[in-house]
Protein backbone atom coordinates (compact mmCIF):
# COMPACT_ATOMS: atom_id res chain seq x y z
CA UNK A 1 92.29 20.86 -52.49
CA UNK A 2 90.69 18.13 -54.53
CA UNK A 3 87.34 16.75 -53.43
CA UNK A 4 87.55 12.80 -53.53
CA UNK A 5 83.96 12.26 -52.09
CA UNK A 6 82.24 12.42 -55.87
CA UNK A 7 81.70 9.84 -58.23
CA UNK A 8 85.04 8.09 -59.12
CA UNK A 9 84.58 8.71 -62.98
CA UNK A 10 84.65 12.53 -62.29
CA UNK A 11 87.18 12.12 -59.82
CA UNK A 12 89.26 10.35 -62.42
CA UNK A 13 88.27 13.42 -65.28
CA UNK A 14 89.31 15.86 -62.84
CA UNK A 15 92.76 14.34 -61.65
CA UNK A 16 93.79 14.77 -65.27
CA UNK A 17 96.01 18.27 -65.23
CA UNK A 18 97.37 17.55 -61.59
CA UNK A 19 100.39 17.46 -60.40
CA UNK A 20 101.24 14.01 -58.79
CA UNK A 21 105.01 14.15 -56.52
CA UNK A 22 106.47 11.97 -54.15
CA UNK A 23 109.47 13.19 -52.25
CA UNK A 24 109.50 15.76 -54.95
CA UNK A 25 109.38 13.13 -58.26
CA UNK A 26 106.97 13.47 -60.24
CA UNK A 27 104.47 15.28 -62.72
CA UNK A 28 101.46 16.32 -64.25
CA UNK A 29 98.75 13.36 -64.33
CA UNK A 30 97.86 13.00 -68.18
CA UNK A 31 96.11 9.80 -67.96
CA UNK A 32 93.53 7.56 -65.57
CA UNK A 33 91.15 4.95 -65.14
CA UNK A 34 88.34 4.78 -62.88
CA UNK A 35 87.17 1.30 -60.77
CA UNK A 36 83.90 1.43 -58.39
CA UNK A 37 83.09 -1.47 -56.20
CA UNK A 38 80.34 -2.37 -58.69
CA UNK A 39 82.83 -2.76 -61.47
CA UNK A 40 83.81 -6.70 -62.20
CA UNK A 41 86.90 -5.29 -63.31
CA UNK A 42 87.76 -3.94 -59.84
CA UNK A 43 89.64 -5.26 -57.56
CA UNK A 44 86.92 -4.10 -54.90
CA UNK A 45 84.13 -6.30 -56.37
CA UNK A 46 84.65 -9.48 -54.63
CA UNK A 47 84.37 -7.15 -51.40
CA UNK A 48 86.69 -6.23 -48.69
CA UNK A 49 90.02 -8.33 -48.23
CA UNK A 50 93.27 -7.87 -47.16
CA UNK A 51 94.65 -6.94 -50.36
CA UNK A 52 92.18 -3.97 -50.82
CA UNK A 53 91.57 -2.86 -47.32
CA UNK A 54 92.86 0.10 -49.13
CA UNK A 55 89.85 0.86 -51.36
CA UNK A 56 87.54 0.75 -48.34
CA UNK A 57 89.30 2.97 -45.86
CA UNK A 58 89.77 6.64 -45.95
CA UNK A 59 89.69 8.89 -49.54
CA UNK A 60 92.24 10.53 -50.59
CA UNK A 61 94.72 7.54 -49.82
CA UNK A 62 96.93 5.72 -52.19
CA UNK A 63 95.84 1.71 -52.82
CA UNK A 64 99.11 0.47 -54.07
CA UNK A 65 98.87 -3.27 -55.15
CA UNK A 66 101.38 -5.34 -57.55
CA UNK A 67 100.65 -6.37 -61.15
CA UNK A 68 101.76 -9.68 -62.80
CA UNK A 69 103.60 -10.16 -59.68
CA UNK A 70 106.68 -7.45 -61.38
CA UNK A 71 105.12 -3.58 -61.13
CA UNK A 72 103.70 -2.05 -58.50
CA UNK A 73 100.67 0.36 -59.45
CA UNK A 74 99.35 3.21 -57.61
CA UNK A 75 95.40 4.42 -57.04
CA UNK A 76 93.98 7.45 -55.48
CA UNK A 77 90.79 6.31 -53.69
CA UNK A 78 88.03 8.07 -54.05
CA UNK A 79 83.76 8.07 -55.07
CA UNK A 80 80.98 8.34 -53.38
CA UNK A 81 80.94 5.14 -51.72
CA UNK A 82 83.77 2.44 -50.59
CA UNK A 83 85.36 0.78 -53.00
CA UNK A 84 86.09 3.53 -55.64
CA UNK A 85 89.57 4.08 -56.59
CA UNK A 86 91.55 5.81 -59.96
CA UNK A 87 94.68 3.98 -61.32
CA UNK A 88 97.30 6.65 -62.18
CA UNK A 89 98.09 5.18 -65.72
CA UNK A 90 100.50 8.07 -66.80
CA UNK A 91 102.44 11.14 -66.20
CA UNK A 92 104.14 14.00 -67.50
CA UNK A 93 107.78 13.84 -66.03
CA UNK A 94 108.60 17.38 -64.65
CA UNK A 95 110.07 17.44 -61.35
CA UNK A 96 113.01 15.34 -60.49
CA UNK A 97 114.27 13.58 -64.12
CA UNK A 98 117.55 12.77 -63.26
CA UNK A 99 116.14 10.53 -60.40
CA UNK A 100 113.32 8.75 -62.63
CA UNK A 101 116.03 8.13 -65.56
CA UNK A 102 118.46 6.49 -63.05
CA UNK A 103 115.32 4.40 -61.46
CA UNK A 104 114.12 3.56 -65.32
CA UNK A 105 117.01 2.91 -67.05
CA UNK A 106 116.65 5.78 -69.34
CA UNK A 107 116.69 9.56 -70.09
CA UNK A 108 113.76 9.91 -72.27
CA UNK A 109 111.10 11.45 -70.87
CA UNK A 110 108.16 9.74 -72.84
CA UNK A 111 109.50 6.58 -71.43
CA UNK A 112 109.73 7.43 -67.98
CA UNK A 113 106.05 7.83 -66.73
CA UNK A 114 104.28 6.24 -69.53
CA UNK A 115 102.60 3.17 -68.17
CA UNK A 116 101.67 2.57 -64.14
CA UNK A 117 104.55 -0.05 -63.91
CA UNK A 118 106.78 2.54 -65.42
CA UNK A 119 105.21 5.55 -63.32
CA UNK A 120 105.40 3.58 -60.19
CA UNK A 121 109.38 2.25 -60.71
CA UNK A 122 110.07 5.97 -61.37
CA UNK A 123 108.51 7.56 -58.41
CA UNK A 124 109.91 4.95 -56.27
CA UNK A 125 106.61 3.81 -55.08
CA UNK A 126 106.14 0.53 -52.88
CA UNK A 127 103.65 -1.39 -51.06
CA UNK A 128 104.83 0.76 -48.05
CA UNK A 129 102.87 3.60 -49.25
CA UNK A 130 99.29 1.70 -49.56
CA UNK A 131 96.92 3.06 -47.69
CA UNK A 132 99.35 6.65 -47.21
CA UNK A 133 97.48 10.42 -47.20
CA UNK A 134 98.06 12.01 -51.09
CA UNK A 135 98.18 15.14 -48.72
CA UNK A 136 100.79 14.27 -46.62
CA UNK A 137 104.13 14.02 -47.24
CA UNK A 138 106.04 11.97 -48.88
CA UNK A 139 102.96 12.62 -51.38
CA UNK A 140 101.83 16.31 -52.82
CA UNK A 141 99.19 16.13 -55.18
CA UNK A 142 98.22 19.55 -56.37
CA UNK A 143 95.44 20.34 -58.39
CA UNK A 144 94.99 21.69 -62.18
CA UNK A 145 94.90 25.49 -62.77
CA UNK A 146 92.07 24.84 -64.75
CA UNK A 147 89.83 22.31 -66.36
CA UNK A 148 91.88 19.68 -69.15
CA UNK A 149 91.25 19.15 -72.60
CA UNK A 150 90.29 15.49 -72.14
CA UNK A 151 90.20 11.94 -74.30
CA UNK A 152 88.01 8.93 -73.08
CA UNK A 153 87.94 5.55 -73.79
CA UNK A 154 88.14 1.87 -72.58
CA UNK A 155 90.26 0.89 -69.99
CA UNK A 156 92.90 -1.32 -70.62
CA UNK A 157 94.18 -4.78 -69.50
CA UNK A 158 91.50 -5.91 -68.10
CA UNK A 159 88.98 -8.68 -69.45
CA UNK A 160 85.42 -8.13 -67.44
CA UNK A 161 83.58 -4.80 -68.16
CA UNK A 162 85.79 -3.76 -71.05
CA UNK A 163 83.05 -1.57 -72.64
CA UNK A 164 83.15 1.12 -69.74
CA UNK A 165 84.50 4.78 -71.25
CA UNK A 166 86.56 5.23 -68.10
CA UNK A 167 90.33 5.47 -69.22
CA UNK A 168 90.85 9.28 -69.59
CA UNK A 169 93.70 10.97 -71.07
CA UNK A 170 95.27 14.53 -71.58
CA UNK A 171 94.29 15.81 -75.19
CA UNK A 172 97.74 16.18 -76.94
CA UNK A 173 99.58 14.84 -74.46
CA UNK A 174 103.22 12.29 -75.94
CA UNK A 175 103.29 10.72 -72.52
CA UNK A 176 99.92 8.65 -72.46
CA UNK A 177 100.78 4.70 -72.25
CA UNK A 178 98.99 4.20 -75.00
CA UNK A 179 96.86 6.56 -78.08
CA UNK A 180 93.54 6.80 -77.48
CA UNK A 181 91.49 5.84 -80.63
CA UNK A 182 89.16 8.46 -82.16
């Protein structure tokens, strides 16, 4: 079981090497970003609102929130105190292709997972699963066998507090949105 009640940047380390599904879909996480309530580039900092009620309720529950108004995007929360939560950035496609390629628009794998617009559209995930149990079905998240050979760097997209190391990625891994730079 993973422990979401430490610091979101370890929580967001740690989820790298586990196995995200929904209804089955899914994969191995290979790349995250942490956000604490502290962090201007959270959508947490301006406090509680409707939007994020999310971030401040239970850990271990998916904040699922829409980007540009196109892609949804989903979160694990997590940390130490409200607030915290890690955007799922990227995933190995292993379980359920054929269902991801018909929801993408294409068969090849690196494609599928590599972004969290593209993860989300190819999991199938909504704004009816914000605030949902990652331990409860229709969600399975299973932890790594073992610790991750792991990248950091900055985030990306974002304009305030662009100098945090908090974007971490799978070592080696072809399915990252984006290569980290040495």
């Amino acid at each position: 079981m993973i422990d979401y009640n430490r610091p979101i940047v370890d929580l967001a380390r740690d989820l790298i090497g586990a196995t995200l599904l929904l209804d089955g879909v899914g994969g191995i996480i290979v790349e995250t970003e942490a956000y604490r309530a502290d962090d201007p580039a959270s959508h947490s900092f301006a406090g509680p609102r409707a939007r994020t009620a999310a971030m401040f309720g239970p850990v271990g529950h998916a904040y699922v929130y829409r980007i540009y108004g196109l892609h949804w995007c989903l979160n694990i929360v997590g940390g130490e105190a409200p607030g915290g939560a890690v955007l799922i950035r990227a995933l190995e496609p292993t379980h359920g292709l054929d269902r991801m390629a018909e929801r993408r628009g294409t068969g090849d794998p690196r494609l599928l997972c590599s972004g969290p617009g593209k993860l989300a559209q190819a999991l199938g995930i909504t704004a009816a699963l914000d605030g949902a149990p990652l331990e409860a079905p229709p969600f399975a998240l299973i932890p790594a066998d073992g610790p991750a050979d792991i990248l950091t760097g900055p985030r990306i997209g974002i304009s305030k507090a662009v100098e945090q190391p908090w974007r971490f990625g799978l070592a080696g891994s072809r399915y990252v949105s984006r290569p980290f730079r040495p």
